[in-house]
PDB file of N, CA and C in Angstrom:
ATOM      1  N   UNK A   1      85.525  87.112 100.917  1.00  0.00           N
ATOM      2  CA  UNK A   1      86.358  88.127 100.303  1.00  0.00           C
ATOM      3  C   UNK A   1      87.815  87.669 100.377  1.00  0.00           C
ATOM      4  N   UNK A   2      88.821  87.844  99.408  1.00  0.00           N
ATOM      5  CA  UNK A   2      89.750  87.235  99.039  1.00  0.00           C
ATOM      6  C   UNK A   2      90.766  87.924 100.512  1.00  0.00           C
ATOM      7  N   UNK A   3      91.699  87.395 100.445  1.00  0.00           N
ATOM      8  CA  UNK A   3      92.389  88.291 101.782  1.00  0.00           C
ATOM      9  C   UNK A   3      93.019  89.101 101.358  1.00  0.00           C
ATOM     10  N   UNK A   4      94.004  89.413 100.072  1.00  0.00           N
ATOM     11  CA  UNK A   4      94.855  90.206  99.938  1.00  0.00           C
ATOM     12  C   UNK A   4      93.494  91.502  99.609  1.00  0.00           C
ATOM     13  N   UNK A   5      92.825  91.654  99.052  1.00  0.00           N
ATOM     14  CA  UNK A   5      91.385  92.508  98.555  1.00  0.00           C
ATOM     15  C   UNK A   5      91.277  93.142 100.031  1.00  0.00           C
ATOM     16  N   UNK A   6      91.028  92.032 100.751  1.00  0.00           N
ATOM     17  CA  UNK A   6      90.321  92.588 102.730  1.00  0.00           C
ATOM     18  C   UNK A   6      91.530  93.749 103.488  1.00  0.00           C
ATOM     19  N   UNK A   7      92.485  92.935 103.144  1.00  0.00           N
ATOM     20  CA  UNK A   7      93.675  93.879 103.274  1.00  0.00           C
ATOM     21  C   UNK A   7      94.141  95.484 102.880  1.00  0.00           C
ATOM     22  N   UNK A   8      93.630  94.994 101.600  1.00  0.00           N
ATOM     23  CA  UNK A   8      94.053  96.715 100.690  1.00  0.00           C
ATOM     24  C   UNK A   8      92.730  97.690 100.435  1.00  0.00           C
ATOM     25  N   UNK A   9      91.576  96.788 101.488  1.00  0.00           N
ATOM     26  CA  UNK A   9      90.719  97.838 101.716  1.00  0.00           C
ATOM     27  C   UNK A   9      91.182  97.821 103.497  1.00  0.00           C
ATOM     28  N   UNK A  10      91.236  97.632 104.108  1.00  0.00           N
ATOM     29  CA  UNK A  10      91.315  97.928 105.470  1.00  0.00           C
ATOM     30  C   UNK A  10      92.348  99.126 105.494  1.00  0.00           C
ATOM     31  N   UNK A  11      94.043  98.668 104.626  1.00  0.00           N
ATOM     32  CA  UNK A  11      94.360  99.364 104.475  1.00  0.00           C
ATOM     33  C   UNK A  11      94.014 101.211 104.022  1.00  0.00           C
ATOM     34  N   UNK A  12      93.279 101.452 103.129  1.00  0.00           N
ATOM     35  CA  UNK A  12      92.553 102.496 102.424  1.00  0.00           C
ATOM     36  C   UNK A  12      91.974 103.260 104.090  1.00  0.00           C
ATOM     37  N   UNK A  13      91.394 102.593 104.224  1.00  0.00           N
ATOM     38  CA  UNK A  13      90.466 103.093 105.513  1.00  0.00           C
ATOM     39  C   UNK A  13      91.133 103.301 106.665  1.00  0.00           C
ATOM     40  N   UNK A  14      91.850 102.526 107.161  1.00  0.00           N
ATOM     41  CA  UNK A  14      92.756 102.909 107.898  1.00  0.00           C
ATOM     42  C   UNK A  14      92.861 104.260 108.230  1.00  0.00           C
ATOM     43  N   UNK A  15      93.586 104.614 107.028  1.00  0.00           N
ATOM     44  CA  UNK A  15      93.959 106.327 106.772  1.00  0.00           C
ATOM     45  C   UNK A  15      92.773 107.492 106.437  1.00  0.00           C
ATOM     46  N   UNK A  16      92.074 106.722 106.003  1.00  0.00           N
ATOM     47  CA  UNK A  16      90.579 107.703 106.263  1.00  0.00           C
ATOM     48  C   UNK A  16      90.550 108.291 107.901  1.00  0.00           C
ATOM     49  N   UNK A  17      90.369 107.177 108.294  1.00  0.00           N
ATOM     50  CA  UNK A  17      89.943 106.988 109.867  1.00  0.00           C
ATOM     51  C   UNK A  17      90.949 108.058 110.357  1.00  0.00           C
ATOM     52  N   UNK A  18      92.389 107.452 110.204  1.00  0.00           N
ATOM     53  CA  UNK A  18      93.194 108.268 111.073  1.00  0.00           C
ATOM     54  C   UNK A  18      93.134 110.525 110.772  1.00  0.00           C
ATOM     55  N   UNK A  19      93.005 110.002 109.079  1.00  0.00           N
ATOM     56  CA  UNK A  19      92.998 111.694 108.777  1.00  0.00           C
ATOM     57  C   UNK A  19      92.150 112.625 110.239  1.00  0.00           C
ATOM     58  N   UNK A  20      90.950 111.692 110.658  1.00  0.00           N
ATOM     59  CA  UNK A  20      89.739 112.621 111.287  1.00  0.00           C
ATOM     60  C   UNK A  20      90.147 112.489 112.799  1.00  0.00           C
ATOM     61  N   UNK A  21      91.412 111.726 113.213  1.00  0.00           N
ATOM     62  CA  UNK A  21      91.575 111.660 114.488  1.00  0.00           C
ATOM     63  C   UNK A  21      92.978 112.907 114.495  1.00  0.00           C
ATOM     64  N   UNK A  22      93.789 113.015 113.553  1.00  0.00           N
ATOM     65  CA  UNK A  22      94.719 113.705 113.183  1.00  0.00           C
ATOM     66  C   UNK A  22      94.355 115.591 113.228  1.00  0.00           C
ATOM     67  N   UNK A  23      93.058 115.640 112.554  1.00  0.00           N
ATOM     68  CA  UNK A  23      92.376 117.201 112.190  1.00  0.00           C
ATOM     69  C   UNK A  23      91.277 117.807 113.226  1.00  0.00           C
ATOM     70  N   UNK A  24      91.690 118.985 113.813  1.00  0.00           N
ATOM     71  CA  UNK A  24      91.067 119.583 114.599  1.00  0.00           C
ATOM     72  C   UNK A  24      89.194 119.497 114.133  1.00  0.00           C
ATOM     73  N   UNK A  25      89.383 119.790 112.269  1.00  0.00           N
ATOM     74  CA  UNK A  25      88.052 120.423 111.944  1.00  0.00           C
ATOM     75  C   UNK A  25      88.238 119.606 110.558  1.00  0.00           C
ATOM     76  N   UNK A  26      87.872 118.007 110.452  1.00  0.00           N
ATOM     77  CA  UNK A  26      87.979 117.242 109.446  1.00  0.00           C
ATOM     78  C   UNK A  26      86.820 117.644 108.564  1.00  0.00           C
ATOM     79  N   UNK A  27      87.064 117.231 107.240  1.00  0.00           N
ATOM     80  CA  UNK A  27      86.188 117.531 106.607  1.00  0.00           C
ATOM     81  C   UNK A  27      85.145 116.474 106.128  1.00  0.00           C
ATOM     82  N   UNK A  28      85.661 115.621 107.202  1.00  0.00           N
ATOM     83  CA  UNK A  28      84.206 113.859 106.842  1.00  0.00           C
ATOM     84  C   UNK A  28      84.254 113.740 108.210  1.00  0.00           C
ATOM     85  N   UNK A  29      83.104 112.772 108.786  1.00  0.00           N
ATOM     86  CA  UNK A  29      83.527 112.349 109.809  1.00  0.00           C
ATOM     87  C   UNK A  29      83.719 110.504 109.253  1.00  0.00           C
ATOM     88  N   UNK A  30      83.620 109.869 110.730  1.00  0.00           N
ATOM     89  CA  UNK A  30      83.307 108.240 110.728  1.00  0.00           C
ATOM     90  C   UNK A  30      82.526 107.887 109.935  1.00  0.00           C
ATOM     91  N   UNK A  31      80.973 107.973 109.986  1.00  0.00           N
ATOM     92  CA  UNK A  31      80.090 107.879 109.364  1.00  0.00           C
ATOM     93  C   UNK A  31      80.196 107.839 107.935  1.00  0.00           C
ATOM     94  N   UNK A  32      80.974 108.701 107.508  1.00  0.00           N
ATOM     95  CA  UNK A  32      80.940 108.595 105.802  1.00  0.00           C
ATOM     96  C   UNK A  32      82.604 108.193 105.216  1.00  0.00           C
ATOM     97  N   UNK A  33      83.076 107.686 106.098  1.00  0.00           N
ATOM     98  CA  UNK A  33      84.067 106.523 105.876  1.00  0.00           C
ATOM     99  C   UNK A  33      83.507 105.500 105.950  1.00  0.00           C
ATOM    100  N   UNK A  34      82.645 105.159 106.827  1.00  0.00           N
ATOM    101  CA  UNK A  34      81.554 103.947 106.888  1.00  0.00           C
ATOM    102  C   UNK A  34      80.925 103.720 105.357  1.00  0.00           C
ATOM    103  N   UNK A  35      80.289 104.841 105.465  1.00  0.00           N
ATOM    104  CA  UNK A  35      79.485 104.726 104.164  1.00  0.00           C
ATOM    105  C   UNK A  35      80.442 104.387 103.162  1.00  0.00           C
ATOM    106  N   UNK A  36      81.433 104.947 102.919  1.00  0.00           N
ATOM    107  CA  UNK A  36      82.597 104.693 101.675  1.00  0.00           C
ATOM    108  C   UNK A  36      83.322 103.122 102.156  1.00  0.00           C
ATOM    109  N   UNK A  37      83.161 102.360 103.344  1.00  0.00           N
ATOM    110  CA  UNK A  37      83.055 101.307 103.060  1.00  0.00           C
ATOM    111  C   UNK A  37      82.452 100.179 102.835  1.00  0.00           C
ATOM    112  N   UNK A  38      81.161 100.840 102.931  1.00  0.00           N
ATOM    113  CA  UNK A  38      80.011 100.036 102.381  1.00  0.00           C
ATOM    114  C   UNK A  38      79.650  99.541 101.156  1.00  0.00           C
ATOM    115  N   UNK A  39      80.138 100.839 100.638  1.00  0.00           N
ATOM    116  CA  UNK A  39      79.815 101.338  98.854  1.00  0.00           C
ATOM    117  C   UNK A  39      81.035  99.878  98.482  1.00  0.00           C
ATOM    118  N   UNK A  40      82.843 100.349  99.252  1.00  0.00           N
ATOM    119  CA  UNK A  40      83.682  99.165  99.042  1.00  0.00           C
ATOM    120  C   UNK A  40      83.174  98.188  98.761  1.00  0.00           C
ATOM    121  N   UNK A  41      82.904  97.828  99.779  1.00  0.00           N
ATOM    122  CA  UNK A  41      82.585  95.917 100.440  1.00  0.00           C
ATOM    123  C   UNK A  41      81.147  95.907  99.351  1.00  0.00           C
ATOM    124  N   UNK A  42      80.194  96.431  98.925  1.00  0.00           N
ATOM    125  CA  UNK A  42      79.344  96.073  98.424  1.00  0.00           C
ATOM    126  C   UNK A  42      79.672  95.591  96.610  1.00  0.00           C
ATOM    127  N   UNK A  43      80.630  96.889  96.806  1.00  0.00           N
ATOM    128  CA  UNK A  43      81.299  96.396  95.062  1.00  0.00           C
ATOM    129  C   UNK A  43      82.126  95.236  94.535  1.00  0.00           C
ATOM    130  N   UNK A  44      82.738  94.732  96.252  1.00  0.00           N
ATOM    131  CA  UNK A  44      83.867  93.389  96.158  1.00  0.00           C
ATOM    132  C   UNK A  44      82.692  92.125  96.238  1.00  0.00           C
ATOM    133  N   UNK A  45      81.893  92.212  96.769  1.00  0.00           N
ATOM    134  CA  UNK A  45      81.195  91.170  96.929  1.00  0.00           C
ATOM    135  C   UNK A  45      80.131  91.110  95.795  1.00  0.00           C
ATOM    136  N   UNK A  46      79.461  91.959  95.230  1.00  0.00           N
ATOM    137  CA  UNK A  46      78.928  91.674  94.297  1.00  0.00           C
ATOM    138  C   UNK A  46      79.662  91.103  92.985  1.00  0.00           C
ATOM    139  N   UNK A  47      80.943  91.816  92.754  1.00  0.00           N
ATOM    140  CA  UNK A  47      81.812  90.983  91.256  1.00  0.00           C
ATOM    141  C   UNK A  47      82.497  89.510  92.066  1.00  0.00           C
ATOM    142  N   UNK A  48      82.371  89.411  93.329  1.00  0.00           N
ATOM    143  CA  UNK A  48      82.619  87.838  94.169  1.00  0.00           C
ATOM    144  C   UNK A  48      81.767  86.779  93.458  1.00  0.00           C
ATOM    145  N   UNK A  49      80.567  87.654  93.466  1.00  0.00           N
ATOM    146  CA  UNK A  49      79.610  86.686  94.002  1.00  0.00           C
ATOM    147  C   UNK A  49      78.670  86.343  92.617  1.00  0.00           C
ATOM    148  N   UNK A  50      79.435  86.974  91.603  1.00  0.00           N
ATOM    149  CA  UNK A  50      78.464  87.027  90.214  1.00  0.00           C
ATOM    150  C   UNK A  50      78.876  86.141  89.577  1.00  0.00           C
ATOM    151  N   UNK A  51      77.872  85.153  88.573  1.00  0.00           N
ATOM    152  CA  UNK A  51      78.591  84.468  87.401  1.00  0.00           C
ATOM    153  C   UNK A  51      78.594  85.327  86.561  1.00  0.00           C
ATOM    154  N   UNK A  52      78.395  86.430  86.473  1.00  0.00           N
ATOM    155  CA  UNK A  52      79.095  87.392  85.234  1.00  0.00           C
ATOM    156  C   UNK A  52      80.347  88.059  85.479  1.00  0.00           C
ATOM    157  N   UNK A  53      81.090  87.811  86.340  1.00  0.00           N
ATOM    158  CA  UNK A  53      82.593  88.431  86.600  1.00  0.00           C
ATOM    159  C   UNK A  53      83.766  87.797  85.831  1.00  0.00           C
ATOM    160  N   UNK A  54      83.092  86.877  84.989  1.00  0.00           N
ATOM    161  CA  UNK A  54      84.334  86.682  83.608  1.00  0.00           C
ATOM    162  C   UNK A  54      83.823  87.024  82.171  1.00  0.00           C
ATOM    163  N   UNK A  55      83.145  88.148  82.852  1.00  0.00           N
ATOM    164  CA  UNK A  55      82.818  88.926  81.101  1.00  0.00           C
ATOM    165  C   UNK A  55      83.618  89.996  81.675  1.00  0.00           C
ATOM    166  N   UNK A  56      84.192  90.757  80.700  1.00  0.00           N
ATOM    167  CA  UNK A  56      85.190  91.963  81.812  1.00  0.00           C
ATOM    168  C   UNK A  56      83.701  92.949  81.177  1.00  0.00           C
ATOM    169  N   UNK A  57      83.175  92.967  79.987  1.00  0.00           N
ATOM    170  CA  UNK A  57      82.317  94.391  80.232  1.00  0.00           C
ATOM    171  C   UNK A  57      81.269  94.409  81.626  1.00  0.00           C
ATOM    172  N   UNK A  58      80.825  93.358  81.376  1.00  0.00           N
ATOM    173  CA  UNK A  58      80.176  93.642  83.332  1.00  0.00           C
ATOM    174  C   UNK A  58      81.280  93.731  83.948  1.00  0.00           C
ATOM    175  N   UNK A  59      82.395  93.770  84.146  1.00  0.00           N
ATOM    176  CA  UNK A  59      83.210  93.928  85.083  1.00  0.00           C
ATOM    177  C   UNK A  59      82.957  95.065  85.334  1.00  0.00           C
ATOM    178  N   UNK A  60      83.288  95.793  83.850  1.00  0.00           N
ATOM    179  CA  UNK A  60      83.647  97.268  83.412  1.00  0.00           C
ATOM    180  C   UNK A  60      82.397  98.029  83.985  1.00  0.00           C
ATOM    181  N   UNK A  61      81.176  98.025  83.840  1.00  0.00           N
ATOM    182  CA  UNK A  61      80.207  98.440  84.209  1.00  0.00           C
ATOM    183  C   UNK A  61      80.264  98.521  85.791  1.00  0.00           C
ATOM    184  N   UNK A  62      80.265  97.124  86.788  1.00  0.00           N
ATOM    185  CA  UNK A  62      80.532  97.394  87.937  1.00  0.00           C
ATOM    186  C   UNK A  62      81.427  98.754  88.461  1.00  0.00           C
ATOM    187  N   UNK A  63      83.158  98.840  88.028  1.00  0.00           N
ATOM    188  CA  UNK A  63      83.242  99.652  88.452  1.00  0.00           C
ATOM    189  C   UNK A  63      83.179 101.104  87.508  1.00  0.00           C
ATOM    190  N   UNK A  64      82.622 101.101  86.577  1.00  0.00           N
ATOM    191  CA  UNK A  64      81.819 102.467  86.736  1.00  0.00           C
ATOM    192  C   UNK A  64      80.536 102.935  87.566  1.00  0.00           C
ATOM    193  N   UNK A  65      80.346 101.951  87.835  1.00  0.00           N
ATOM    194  CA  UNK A  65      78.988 102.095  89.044  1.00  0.00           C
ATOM    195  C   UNK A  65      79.285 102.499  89.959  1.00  0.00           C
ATOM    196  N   UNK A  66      80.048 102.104  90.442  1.00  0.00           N
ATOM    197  CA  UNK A  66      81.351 102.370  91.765  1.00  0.00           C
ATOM    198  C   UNK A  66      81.772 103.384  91.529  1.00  0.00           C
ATOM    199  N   UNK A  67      82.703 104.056  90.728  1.00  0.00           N
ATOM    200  CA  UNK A  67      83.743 105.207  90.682  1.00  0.00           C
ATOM    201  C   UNK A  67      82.392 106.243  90.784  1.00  0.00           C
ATOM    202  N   UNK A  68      81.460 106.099  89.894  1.00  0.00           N
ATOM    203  CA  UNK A  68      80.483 107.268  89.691  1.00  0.00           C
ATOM    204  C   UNK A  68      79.809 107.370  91.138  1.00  0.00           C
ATOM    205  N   UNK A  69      79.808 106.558  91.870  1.00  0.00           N
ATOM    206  CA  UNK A  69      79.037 106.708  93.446  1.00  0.00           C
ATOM    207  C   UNK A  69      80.114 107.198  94.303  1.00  0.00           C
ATOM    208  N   UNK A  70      81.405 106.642  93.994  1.00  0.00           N
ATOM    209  CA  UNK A  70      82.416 107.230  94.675  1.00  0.00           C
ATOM    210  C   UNK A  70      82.417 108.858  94.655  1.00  0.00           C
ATOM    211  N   UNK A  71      82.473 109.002  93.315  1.00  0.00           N
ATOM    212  CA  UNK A  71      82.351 110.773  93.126  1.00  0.00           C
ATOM    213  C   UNK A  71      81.292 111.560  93.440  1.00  0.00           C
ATOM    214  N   UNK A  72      80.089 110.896  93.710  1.00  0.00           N
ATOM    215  CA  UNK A  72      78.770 111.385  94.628  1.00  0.00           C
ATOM    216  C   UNK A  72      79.647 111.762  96.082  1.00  0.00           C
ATOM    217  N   UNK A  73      79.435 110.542  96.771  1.00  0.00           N
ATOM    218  CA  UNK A  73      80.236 110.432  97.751  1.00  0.00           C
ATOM    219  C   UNK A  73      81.349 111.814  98.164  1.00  0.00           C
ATOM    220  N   UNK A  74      82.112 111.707  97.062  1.00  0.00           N
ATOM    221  CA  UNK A  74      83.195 112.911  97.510  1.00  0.00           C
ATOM    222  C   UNK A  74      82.934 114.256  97.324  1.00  0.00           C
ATOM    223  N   UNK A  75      81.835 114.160  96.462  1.00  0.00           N
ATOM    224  CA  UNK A  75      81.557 115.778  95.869  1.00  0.00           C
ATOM    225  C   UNK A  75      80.737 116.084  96.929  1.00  0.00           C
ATOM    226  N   UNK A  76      79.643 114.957  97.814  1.00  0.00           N
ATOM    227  CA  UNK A  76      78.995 115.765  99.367  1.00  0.00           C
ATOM    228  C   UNK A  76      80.316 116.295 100.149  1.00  0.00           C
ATOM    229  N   UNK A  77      81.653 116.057 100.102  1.00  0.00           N
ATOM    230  CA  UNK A  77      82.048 115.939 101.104  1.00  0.00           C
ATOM    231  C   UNK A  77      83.702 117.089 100.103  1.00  0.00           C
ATOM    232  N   UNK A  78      83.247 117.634  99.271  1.00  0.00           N
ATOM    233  CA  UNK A  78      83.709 119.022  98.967  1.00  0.00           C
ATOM    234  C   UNK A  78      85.027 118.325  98.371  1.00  0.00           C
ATOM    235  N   UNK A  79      84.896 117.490  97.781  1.00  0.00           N
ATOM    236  CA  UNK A  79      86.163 116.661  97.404  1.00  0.00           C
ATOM    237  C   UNK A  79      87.078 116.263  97.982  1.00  0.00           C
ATOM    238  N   UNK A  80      86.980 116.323  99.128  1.00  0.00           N
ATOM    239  CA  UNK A  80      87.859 116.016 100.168  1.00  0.00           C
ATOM    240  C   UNK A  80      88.000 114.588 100.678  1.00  0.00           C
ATOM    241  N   UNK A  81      87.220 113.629 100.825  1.00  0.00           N
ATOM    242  CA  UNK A  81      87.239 112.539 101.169  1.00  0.00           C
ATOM    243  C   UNK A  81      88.208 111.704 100.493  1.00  0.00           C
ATOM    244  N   UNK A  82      88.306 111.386  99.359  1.00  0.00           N
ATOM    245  CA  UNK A  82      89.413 110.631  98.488  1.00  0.00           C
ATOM    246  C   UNK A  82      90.409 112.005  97.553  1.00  0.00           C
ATOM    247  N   UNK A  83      91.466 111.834  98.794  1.00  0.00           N
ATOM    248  CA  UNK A  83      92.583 112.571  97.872  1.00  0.00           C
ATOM    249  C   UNK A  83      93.560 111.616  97.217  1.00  0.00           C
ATOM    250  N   UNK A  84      95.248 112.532  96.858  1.00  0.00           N
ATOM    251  CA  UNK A  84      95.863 111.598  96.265  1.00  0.00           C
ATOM    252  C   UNK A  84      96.448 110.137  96.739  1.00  0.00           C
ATOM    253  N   UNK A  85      95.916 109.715  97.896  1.00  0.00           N
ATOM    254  CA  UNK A  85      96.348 108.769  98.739  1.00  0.00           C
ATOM    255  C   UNK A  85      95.700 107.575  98.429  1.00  0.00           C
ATOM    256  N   UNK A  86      94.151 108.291  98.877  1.00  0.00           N
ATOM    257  CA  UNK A  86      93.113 107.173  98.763  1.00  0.00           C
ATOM    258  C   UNK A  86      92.452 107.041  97.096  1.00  0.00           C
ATOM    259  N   UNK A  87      93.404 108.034  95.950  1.00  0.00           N
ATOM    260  CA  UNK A  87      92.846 107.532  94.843  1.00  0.00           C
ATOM    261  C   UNK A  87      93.536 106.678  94.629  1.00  0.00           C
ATOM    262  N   UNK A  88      95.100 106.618  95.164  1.00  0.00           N
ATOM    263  CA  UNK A  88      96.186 105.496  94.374  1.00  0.00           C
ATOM    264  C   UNK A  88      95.610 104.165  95.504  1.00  0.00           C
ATOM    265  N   UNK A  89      95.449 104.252  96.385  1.00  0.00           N
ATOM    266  CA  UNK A  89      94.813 103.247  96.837  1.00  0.00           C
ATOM    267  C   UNK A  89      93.304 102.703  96.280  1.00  0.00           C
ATOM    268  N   UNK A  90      92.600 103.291  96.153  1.00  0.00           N
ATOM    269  CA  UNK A  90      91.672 102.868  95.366  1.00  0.00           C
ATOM    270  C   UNK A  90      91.703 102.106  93.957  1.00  0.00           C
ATOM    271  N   UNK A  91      91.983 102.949  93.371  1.00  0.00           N
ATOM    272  CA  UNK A  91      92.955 102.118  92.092  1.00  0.00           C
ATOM    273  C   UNK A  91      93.271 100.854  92.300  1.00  0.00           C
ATOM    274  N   UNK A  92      94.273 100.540  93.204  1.00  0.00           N
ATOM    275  CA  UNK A  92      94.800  99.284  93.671  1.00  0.00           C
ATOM    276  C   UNK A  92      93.854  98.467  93.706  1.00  0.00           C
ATOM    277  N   UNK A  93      92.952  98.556  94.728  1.00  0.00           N
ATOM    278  CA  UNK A  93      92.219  97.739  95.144  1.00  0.00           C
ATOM    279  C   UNK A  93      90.832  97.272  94.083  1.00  0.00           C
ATOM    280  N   UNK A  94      90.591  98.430  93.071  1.00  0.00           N
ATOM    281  CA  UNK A  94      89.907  97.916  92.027  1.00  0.00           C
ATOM    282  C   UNK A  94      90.529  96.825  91.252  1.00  0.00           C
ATOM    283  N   UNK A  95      91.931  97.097  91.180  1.00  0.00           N
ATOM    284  CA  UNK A  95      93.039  95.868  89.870  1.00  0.00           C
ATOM    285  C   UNK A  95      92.783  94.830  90.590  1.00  0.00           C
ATOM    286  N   UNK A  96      92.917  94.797  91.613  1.00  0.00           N
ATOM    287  CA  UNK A  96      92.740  93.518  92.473  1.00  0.00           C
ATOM    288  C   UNK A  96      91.296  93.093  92.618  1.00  0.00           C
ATOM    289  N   UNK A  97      90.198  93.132  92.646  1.00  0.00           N
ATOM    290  CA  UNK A  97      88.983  93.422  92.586  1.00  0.00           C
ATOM    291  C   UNK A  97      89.022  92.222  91.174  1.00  0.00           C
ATOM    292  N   UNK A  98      89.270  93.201  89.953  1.00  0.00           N
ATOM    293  CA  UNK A  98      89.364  92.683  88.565  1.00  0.00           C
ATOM    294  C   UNK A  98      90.080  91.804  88.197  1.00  0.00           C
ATOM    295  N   UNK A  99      91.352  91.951  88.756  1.00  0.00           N
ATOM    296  CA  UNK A  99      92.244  90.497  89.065  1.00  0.00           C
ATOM    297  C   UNK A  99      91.925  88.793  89.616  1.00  0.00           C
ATOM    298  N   UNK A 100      91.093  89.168  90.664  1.00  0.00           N
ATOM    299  CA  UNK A 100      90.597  88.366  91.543  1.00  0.00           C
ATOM    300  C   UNK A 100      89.307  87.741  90.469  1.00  0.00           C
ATOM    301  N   UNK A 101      88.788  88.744  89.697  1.00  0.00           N
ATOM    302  CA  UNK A 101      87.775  87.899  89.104  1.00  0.00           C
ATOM    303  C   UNK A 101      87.956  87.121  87.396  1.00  0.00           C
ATOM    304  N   UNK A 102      89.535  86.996  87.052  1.00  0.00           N
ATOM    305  CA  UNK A 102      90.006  86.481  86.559  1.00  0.00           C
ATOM    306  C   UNK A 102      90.570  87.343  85.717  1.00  0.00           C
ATOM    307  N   UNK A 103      90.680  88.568  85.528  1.00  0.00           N
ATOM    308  CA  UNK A 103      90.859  89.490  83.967  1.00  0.00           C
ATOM    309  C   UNK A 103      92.375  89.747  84.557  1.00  0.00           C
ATOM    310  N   UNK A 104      93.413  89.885  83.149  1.00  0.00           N
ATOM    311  CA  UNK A 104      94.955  90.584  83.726  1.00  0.00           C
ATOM    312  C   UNK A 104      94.583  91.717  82.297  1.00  0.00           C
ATOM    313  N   UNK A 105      94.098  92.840  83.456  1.00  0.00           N
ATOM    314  CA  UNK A 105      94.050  94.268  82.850  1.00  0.00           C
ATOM    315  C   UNK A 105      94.718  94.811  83.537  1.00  0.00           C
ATOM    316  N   UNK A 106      96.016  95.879  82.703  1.00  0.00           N
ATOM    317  CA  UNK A 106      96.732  96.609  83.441  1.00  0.00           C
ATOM    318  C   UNK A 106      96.490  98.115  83.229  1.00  0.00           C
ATOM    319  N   UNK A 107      95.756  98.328  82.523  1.00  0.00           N
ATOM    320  CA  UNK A 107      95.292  99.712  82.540  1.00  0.00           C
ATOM    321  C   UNK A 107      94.427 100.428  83.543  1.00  0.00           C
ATOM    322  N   UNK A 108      94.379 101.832  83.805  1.00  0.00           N
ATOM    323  CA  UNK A 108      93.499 102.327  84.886  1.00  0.00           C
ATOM    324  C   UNK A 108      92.125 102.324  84.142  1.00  0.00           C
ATOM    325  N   UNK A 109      91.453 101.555  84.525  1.00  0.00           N
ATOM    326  CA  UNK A 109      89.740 101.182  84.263  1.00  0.00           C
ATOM    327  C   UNK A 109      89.066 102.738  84.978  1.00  0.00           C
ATOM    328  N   UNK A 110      89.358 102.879  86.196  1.00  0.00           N
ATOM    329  CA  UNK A 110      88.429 104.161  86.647  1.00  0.00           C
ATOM    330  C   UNK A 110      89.072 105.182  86.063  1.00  0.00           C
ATOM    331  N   UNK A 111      89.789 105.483  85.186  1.00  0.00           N
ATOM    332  CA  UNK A 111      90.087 106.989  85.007  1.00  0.00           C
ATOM    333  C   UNK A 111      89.139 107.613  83.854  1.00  0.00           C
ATOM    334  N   UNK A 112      88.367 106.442  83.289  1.00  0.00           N
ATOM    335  CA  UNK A 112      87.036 107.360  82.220  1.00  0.00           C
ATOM    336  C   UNK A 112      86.086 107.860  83.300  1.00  0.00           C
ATOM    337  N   UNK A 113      85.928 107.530  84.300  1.00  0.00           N
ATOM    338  CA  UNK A 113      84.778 108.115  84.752  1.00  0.00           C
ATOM    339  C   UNK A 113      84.976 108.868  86.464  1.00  0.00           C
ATOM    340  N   UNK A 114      86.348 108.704  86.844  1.00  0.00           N
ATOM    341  CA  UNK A 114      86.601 109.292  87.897  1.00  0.00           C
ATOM    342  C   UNK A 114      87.115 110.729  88.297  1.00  0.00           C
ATOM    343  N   UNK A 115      86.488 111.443  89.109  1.00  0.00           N
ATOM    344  CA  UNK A 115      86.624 112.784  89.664  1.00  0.00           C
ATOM    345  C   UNK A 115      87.199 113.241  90.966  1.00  0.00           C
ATOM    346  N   UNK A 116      87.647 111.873  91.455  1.00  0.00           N
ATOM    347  CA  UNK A 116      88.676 112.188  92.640  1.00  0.00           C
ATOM    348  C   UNK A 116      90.411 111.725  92.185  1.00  0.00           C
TER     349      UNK A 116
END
């Protein structure tokens, strides 16, 4: 995994983590920050690891696969898990994601299909 990518997900999580050490009565725990970095790391390494990551529509498909599991993800968890923090971070780390696999797209790719 590229380092600046490892970075601006550690980053993301980071602040997950801290929200639930911060809140008397969080509304995620560890566990499904885990899980939301699984879902991460599974989406960076699969467009890593593909010879189809210089077609951008498989790109495109990947992260709609992603955003749409993301919004599973948040809708168990009452929408609360990715607010406005961890969407602008998220974001990020998709351009970079798409970046990394050769495309210079500057548009927001997850906003057709995202609900956080």
């Amino acid at each position: 995994m590229n380092t600046e990518i490892e970075e601006k997900k550690k980053y993301l999580l980071h602040w997950m983590y801290d929200f639930i050490e911060d809140d008397d009565e969080p509304a995620y725990q560890k566990k499904d920050v885990d899980e939301c970095d699984q879902i991460l790391t599974a989406f960076i390494n699969a467009v890593d690891g593909s010879e189809h990551k210089s077609e951008f529509a498989w790109i495109s498909s990947q992260v709609e696969r992603l955003v749409k599991t993301l919004n599973l993800l948040n809708e168990k968890h009452q929408h609360q898990l990715l607010e406005t923090h961890q969407r602008e971070d998220l974001c990020a780390l998709i351009s970079l994601v798409i970046a990394h696999a050769g495309h210079d797209y500057e548009e927001d790719l997850t906003e057709q299909w995202r609900e956080w």
